[in-house]
PDB file of N, CA and C in Angstrom:
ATOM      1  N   UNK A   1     -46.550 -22.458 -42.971  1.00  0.00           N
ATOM      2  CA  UNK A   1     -47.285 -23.063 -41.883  1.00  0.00           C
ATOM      3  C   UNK A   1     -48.723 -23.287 -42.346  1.00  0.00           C
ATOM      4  N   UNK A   2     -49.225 -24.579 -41.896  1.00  0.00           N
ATOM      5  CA  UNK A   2     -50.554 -24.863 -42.365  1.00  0.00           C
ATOM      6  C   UNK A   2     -51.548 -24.994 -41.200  1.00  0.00           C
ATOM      7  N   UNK A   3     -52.641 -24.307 -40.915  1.00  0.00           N
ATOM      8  CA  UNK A   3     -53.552 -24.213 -39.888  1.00  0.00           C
ATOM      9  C   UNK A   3     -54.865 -24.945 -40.175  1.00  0.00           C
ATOM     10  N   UNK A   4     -55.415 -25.567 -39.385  1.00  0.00           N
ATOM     11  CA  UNK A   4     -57.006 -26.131 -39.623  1.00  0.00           C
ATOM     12  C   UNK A   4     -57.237 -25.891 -38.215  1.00  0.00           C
ATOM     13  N   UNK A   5     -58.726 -25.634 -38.271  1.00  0.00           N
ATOM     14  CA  UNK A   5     -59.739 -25.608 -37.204  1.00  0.00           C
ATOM     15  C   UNK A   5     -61.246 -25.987 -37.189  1.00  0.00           C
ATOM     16  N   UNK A   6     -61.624 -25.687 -36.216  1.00  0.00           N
ATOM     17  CA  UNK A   6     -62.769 -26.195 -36.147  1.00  0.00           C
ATOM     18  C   UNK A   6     -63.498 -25.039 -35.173  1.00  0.00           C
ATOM     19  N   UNK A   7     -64.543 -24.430 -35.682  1.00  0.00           N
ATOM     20  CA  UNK A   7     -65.457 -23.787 -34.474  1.00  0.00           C
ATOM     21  C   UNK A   7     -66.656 -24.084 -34.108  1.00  0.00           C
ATOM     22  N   UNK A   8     -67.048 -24.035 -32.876  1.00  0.00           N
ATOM     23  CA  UNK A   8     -68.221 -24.613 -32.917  1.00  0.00           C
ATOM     24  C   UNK A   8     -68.586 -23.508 -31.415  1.00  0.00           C
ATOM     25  N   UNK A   9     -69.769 -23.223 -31.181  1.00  0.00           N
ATOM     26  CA  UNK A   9     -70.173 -22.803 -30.051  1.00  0.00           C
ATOM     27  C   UNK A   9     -71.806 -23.789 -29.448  1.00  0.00           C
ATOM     28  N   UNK A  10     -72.152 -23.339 -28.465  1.00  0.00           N
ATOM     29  CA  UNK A  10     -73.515 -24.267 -27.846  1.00  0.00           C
ATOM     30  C   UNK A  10     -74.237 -23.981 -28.717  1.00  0.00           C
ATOM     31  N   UNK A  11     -74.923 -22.825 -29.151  1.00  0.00           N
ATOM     32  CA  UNK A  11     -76.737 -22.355 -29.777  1.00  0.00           C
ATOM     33  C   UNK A  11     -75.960 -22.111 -31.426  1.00  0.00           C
ATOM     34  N   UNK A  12     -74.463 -22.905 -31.483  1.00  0.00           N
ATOM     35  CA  UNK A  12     -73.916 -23.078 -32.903  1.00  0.00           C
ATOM     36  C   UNK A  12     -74.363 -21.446 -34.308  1.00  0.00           C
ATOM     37  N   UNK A  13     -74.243 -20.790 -33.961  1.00  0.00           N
ATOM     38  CA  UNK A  13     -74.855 -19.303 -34.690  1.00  0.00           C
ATOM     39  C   UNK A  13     -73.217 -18.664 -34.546  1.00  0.00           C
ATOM     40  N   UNK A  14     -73.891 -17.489 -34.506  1.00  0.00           N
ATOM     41  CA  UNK A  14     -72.755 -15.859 -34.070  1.00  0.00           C
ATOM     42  C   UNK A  14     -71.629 -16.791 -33.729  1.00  0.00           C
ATOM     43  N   UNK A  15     -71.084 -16.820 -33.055  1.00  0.00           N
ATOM     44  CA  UNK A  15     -69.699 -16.899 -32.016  1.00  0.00           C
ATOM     45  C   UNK A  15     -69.043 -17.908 -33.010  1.00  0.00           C
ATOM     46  N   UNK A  16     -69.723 -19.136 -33.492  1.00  0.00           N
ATOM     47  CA  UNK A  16     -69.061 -19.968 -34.421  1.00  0.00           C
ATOM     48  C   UNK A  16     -68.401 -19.316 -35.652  1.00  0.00           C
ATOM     49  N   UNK A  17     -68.940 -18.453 -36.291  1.00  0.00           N
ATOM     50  CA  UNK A  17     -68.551 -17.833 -37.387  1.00  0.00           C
ATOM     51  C   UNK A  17     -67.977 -16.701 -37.413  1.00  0.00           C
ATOM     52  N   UNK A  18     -67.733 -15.740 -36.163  1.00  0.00           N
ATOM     53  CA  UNK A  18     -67.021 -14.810 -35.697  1.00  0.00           C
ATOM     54  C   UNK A  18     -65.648 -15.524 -35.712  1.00  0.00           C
ATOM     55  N   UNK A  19     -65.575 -17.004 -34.682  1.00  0.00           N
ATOM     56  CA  UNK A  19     -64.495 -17.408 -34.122  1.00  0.00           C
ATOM     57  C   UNK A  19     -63.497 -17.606 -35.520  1.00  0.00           C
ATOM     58  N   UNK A  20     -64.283 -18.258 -36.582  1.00  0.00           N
ATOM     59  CA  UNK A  20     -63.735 -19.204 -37.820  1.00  0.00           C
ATOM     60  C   UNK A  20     -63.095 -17.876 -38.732  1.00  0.00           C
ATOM     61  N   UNK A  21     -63.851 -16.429 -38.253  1.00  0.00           N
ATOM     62  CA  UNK A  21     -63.307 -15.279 -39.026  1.00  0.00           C
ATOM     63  C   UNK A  21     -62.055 -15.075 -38.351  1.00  0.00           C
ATOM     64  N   UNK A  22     -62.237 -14.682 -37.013  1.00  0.00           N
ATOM     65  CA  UNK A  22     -61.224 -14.060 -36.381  1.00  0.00           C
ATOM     66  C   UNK A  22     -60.002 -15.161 -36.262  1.00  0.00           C
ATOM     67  N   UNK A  23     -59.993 -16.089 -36.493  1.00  0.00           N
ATOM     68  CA  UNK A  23     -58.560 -17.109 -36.550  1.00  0.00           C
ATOM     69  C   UNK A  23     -58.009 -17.036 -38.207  1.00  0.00           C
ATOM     70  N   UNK A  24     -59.185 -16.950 -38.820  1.00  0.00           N
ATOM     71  CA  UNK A  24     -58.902 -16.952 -40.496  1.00  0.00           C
ATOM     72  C   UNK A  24     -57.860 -15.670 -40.994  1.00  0.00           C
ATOM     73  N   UNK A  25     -58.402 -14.262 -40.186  1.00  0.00           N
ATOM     74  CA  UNK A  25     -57.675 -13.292 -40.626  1.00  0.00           C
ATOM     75  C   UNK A  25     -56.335 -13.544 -39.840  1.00  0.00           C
ATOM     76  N   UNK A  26     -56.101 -13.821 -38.524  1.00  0.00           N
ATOM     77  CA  UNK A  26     -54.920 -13.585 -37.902  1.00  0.00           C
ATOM     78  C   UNK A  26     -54.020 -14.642 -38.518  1.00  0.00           C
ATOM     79  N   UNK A  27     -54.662 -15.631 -38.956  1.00  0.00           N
ATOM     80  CA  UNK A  27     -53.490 -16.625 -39.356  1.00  0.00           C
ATOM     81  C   UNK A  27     -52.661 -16.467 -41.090  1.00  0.00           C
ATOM     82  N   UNK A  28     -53.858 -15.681 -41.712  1.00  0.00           N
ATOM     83  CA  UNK A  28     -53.777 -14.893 -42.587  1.00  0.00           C
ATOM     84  C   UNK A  28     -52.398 -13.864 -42.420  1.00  0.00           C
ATOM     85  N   UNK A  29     -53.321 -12.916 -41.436  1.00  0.00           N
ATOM     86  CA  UNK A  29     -52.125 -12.192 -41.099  1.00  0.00           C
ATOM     87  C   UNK A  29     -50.312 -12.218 -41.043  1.00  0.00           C
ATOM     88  N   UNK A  30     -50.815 -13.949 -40.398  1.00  0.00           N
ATOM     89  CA  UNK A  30     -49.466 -14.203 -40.184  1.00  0.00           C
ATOM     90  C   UNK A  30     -48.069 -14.392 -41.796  1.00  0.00           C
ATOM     91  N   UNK A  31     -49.140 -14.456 -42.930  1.00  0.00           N
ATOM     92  CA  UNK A  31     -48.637 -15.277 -44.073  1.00  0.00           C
ATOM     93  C   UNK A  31     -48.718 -16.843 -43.871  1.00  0.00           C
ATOM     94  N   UNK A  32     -49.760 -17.512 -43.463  1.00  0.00           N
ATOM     95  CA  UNK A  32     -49.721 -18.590 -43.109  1.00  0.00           C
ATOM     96  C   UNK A  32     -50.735 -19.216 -43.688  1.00  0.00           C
ATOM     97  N   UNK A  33     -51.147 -20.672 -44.010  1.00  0.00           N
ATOM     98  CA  UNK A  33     -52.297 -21.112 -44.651  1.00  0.00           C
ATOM     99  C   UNK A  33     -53.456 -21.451 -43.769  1.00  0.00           C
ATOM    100  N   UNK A  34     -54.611 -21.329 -44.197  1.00  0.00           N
ATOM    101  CA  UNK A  34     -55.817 -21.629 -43.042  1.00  0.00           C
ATOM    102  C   UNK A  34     -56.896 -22.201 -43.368  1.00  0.00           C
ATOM    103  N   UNK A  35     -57.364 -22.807 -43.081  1.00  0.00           N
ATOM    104  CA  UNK A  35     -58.752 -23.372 -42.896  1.00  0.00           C
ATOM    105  C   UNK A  35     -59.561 -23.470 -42.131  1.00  0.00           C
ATOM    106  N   UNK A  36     -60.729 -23.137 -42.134  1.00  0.00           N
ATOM    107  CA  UNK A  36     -61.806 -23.204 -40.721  1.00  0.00           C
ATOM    108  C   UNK A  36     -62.648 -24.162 -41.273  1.00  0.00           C
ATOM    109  N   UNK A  37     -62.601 -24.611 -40.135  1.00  0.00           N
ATOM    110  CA  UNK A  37     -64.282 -25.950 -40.767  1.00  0.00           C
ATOM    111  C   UNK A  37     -64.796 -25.031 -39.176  1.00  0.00           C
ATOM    112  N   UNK A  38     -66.614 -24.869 -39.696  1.00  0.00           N
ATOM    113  CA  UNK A  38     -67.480 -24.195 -38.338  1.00  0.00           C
ATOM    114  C   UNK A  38     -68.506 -25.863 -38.533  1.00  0.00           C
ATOM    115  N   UNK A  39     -68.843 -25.477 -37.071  1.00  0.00           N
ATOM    116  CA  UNK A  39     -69.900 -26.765 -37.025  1.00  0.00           C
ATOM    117  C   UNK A  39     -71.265 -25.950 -36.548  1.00  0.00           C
ATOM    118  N   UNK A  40     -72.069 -25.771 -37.292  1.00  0.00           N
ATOM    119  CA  UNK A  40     -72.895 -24.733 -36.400  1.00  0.00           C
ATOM    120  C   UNK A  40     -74.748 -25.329 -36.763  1.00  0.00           C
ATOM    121  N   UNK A  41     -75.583 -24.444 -36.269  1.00  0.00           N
ATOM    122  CA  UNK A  41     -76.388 -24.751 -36.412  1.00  0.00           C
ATOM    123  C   UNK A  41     -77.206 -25.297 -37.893  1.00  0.00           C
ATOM    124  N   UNK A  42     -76.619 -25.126 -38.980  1.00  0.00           N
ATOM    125  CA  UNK A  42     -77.073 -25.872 -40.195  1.00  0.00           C
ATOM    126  C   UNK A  42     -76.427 -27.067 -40.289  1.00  0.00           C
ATOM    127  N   UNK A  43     -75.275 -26.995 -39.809  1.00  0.00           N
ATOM    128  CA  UNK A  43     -74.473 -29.078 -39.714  1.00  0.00           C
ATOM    129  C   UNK A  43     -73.034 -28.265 -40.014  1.00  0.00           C
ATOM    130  N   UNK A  44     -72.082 -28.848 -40.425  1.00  0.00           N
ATOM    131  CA  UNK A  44     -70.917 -29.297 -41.110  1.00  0.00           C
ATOM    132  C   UNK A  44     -70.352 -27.838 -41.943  1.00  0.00           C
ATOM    133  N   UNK A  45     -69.825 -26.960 -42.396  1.00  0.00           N
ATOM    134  CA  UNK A  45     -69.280 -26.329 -43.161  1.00  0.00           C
ATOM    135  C   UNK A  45     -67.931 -25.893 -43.666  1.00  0.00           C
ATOM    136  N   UNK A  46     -67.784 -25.913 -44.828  1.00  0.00           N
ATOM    137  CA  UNK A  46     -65.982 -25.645 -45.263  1.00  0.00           C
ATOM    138  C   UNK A  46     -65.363 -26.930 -44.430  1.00  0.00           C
ATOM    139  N   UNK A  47     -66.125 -28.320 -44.550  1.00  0.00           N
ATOM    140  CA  UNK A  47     -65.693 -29.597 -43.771  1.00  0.00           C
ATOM    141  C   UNK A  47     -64.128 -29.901 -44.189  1.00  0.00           C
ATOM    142  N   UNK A  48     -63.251 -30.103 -43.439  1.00  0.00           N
ATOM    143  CA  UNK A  48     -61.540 -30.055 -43.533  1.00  0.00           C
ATOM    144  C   UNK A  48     -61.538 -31.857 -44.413  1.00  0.00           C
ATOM    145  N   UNK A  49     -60.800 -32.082 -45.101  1.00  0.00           N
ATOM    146  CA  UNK A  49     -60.738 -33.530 -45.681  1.00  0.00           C
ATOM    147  C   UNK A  49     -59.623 -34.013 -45.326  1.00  0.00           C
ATOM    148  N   UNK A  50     -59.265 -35.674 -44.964  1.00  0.00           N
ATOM    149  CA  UNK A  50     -58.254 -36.607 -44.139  1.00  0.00           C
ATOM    150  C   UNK A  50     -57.116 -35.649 -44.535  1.00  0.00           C
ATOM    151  N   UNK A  51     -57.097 -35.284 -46.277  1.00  0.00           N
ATOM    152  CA  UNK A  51     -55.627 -35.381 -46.781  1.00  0.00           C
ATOM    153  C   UNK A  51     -54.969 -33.710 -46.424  1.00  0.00           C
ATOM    154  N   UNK A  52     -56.053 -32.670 -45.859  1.00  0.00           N
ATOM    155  CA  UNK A  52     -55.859 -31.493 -45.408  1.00  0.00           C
ATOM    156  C   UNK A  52     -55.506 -31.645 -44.015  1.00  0.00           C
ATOM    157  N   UNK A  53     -55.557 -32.564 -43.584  1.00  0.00           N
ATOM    158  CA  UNK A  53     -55.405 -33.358 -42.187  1.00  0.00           C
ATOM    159  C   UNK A  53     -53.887 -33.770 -42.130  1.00  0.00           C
ATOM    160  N   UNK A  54     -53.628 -34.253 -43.134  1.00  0.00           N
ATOM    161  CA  UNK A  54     -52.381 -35.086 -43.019  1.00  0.00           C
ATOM    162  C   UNK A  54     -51.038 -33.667 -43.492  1.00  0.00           C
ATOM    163  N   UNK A  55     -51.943 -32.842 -43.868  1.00  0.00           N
ATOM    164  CA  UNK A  55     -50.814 -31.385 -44.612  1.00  0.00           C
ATOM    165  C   UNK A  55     -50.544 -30.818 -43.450  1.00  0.00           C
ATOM    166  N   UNK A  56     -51.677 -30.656 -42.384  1.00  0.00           N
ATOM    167  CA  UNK A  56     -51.459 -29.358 -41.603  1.00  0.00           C
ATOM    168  C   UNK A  56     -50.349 -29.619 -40.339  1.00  0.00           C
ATOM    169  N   UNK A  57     -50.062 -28.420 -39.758  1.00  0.00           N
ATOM    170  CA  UNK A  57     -48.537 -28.324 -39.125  1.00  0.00           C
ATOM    171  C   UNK A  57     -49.588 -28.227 -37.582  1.00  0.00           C
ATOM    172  N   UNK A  58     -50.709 -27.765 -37.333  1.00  0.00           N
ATOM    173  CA  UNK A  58     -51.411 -27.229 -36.279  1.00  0.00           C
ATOM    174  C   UNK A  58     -53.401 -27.750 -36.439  1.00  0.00           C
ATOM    175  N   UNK A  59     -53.628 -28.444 -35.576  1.00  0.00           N
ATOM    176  CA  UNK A  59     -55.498 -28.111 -35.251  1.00  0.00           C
ATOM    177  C   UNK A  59     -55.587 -27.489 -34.645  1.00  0.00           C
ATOM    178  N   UNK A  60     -56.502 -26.004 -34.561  1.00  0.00           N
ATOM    179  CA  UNK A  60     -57.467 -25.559 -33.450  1.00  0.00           C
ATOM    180  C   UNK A  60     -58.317 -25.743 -33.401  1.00  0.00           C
ATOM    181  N   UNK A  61     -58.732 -26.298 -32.091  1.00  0.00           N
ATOM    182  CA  UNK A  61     -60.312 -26.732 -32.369  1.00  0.00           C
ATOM    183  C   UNK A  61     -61.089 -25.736 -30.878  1.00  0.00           C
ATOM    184  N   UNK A  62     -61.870 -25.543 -30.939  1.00  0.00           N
ATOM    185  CA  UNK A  62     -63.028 -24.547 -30.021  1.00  0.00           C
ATOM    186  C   UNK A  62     -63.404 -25.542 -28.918  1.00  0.00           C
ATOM    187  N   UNK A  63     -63.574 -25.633 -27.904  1.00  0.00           N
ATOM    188  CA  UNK A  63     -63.852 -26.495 -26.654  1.00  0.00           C
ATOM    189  C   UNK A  63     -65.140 -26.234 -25.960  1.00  0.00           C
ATOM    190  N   UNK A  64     -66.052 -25.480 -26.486  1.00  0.00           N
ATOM    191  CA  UNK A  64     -67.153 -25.297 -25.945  1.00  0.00           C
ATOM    192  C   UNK A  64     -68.538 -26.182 -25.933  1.00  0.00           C
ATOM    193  N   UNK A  65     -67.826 -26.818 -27.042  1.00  0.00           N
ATOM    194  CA  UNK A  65     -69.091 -28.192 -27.090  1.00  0.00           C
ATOM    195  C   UNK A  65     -68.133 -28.941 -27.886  1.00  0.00           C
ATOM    196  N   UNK A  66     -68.607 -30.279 -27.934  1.00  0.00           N
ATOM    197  CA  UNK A  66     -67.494 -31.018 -28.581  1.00  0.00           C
ATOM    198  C   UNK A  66     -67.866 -31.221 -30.043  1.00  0.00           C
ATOM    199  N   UNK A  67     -66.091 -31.447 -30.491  1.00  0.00           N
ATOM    200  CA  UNK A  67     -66.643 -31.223 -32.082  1.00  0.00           C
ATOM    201  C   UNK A  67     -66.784 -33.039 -32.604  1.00  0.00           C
ATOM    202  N   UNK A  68     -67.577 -32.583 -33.604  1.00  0.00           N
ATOM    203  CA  UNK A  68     -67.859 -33.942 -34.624  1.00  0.00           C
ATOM    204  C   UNK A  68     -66.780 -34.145 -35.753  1.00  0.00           C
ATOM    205  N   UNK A  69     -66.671 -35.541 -35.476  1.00  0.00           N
ATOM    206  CA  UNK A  69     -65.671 -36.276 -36.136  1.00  0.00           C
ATOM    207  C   UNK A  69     -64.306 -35.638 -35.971  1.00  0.00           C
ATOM    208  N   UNK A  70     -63.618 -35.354 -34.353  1.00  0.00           N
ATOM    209  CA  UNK A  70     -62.851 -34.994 -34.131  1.00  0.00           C
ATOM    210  C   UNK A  70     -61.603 -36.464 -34.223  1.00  0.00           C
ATOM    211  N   UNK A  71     -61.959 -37.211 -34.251  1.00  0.00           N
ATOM    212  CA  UNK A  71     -61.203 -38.233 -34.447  1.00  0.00           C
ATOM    213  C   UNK A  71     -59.996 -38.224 -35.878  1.00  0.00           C
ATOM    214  N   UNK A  72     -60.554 -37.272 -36.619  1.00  0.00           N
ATOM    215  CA  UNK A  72     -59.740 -37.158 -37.878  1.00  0.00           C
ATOM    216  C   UNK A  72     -58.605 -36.304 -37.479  1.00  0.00           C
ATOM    217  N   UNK A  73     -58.548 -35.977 -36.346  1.00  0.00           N
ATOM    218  CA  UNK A  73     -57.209 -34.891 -35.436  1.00  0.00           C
ATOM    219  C   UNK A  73     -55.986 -36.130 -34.303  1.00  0.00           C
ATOM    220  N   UNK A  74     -56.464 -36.780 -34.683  1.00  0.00           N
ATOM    221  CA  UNK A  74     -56.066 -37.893 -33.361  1.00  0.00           C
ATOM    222  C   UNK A  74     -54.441 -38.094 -33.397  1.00  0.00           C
ATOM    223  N   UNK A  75     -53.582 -37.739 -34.769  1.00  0.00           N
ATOM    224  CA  UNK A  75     -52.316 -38.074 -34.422  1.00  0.00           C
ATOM    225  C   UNK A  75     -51.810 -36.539 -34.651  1.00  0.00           C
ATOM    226  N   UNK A  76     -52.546 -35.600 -34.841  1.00  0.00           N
ATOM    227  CA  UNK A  76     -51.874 -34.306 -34.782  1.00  0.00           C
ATOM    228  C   UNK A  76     -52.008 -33.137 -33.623  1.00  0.00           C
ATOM    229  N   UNK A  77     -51.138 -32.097 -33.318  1.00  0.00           N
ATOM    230  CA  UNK A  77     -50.833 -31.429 -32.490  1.00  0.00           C
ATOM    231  C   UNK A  77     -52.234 -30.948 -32.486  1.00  0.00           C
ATOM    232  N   UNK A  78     -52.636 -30.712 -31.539  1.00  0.00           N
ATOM    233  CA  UNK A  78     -54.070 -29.501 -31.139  1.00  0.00           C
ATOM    234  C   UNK A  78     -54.027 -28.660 -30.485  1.00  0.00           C
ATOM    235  N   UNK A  79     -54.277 -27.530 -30.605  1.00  0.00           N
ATOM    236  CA  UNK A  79     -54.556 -26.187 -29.262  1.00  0.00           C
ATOM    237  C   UNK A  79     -56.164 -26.267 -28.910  1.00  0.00           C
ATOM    238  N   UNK A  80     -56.365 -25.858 -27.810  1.00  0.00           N
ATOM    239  CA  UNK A  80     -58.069 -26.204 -27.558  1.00  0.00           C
ATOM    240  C   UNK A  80     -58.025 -24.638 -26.813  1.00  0.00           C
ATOM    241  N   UNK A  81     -59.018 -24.293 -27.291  1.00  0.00           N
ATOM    242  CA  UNK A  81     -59.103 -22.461 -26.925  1.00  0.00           C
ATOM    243  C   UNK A  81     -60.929 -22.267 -26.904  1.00  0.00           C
ATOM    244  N   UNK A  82     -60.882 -21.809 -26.286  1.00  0.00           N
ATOM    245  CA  UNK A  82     -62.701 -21.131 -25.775  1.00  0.00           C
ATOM    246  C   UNK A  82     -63.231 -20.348 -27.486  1.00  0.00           C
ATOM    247  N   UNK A  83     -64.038 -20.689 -27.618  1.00  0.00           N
ATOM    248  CA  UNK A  83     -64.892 -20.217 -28.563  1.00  0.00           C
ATOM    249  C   UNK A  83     -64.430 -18.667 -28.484  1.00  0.00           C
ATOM    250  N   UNK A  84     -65.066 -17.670 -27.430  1.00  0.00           N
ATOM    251  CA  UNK A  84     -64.402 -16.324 -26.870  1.00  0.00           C
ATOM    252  C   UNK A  84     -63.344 -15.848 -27.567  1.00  0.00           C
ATOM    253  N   UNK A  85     -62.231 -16.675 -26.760  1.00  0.00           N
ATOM    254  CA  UNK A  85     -60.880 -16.286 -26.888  1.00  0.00           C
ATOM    255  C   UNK A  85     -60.668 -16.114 -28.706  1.00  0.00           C
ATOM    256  N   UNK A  86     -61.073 -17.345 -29.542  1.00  0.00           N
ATOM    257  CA  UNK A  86     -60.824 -17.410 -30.785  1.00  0.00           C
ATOM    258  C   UNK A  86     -61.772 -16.121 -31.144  1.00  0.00           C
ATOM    259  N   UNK A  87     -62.393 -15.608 -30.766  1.00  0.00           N
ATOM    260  CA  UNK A  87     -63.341 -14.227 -31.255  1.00  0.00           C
ATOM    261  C   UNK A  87     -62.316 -12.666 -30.537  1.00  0.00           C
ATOM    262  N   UNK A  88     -61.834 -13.155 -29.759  1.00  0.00           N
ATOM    263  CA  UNK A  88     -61.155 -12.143 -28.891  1.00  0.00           C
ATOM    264  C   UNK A  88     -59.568 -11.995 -28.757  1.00  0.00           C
ATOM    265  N   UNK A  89     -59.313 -12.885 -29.235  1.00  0.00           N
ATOM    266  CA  UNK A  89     -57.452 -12.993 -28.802  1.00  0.00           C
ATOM    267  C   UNK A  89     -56.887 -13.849 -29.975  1.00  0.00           C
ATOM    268  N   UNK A  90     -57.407 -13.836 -31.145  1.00  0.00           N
ATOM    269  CA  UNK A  90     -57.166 -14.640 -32.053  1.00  0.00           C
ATOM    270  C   UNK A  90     -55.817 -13.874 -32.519  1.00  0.00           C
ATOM    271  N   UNK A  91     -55.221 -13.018 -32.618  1.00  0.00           N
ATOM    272  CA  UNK A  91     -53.581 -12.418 -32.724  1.00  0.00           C
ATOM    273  C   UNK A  91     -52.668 -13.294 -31.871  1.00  0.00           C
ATOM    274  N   UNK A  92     -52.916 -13.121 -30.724  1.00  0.00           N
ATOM    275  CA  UNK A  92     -52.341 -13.588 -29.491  1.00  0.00           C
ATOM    276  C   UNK A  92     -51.964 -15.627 -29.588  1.00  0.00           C
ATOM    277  N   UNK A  93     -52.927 -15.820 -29.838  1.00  0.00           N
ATOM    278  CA  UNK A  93     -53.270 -17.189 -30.030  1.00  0.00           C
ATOM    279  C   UNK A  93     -52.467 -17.426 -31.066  1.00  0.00           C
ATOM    280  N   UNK A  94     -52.444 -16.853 -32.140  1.00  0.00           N
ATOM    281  CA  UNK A  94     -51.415 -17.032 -33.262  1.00  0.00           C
ATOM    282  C   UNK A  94     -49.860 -17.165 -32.804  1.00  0.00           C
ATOM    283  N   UNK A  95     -50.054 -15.746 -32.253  1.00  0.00           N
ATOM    284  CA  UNK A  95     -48.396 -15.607 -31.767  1.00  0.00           C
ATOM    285  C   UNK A  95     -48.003 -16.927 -30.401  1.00  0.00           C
ATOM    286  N   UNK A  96     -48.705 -17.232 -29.743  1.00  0.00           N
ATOM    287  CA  UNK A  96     -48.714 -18.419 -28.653  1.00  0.00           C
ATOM    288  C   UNK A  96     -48.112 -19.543 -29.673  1.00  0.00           C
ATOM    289  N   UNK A  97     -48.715 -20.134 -30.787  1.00  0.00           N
ATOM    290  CA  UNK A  97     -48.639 -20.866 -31.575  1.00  0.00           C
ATOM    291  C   UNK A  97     -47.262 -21.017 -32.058  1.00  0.00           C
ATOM    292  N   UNK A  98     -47.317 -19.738 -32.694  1.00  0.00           N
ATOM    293  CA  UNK A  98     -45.788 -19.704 -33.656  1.00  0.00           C
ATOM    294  C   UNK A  98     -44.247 -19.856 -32.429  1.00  0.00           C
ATOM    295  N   UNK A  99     -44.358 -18.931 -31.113  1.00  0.00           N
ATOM    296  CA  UNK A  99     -43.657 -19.348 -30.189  1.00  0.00           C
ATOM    297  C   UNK A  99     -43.717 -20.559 -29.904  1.00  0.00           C
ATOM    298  N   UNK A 100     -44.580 -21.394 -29.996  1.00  0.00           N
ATOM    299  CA  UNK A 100     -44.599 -22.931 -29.460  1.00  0.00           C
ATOM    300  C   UNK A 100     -43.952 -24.175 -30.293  1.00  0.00           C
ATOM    301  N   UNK A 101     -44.065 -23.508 -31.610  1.00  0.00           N
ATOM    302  CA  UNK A 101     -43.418 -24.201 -32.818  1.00  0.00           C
ATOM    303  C   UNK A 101     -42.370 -24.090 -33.244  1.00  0.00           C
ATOM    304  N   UNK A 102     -41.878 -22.621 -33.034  1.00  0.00           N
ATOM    305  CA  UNK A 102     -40.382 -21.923 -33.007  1.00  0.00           C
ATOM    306  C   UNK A 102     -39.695 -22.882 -32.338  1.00  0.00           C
ATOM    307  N   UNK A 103     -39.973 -23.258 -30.798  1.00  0.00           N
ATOM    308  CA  UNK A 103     -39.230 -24.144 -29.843  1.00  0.00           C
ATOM    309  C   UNK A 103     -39.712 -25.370 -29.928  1.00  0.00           C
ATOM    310  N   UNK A 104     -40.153 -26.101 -30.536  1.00  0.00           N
ATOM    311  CA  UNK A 104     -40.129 -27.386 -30.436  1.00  0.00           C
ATOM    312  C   UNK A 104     -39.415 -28.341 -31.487  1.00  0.00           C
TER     313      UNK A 104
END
């Protein structure tokens, strides 16, 4: 399974790079592949490219402010989860995921 995301929070600091950890290890966890792109207060980082786009099975992207150049997600599946939650329930969120993919 291949994961990309995106975190981003409002004042773009802490919570962005917590979130991009705490999805990184759980998806980790899972034996699964991951990528975080954070959008935070310096600009752009670990930026995801079209063709990592076209690999992945899943986007998460953070909904607390909107992300830049989200358009490169436009024909793939997305989960949209609170900045929070990806800092707080990032296990859970995994397992939501893998149940959702199991059945479809």
């Amino acid at each position: 399974m291949k994961i990309l995301g995106v975190t981003s929070c409002p004042s773009g600091v802490a919570h962005t790079y917590m979130a991009a950890e705490a999805l990184e290890t759980a998806a980790k966890n899972k034996g699964w592949t991951v990528k975080i792109e954070t959008q935070g207060a310096i600009g752009i980082e670990n930026e995801i490219s079209i063709g990592e786009v076209q690999d992945a099975d899943i986007i998460i992207l953070t909904k607390d402010i909107a992300i830049k150049k989200e358009d490169r997600f436009k024909d793939k599946k997305i989960v949209r989860i609170g900045v929070s939650d990806a800092v707080k329930k990032a296990p859970q969120i995994m397992d939501k995921i893998a149940a959702h993919l199991a059945s479809a």
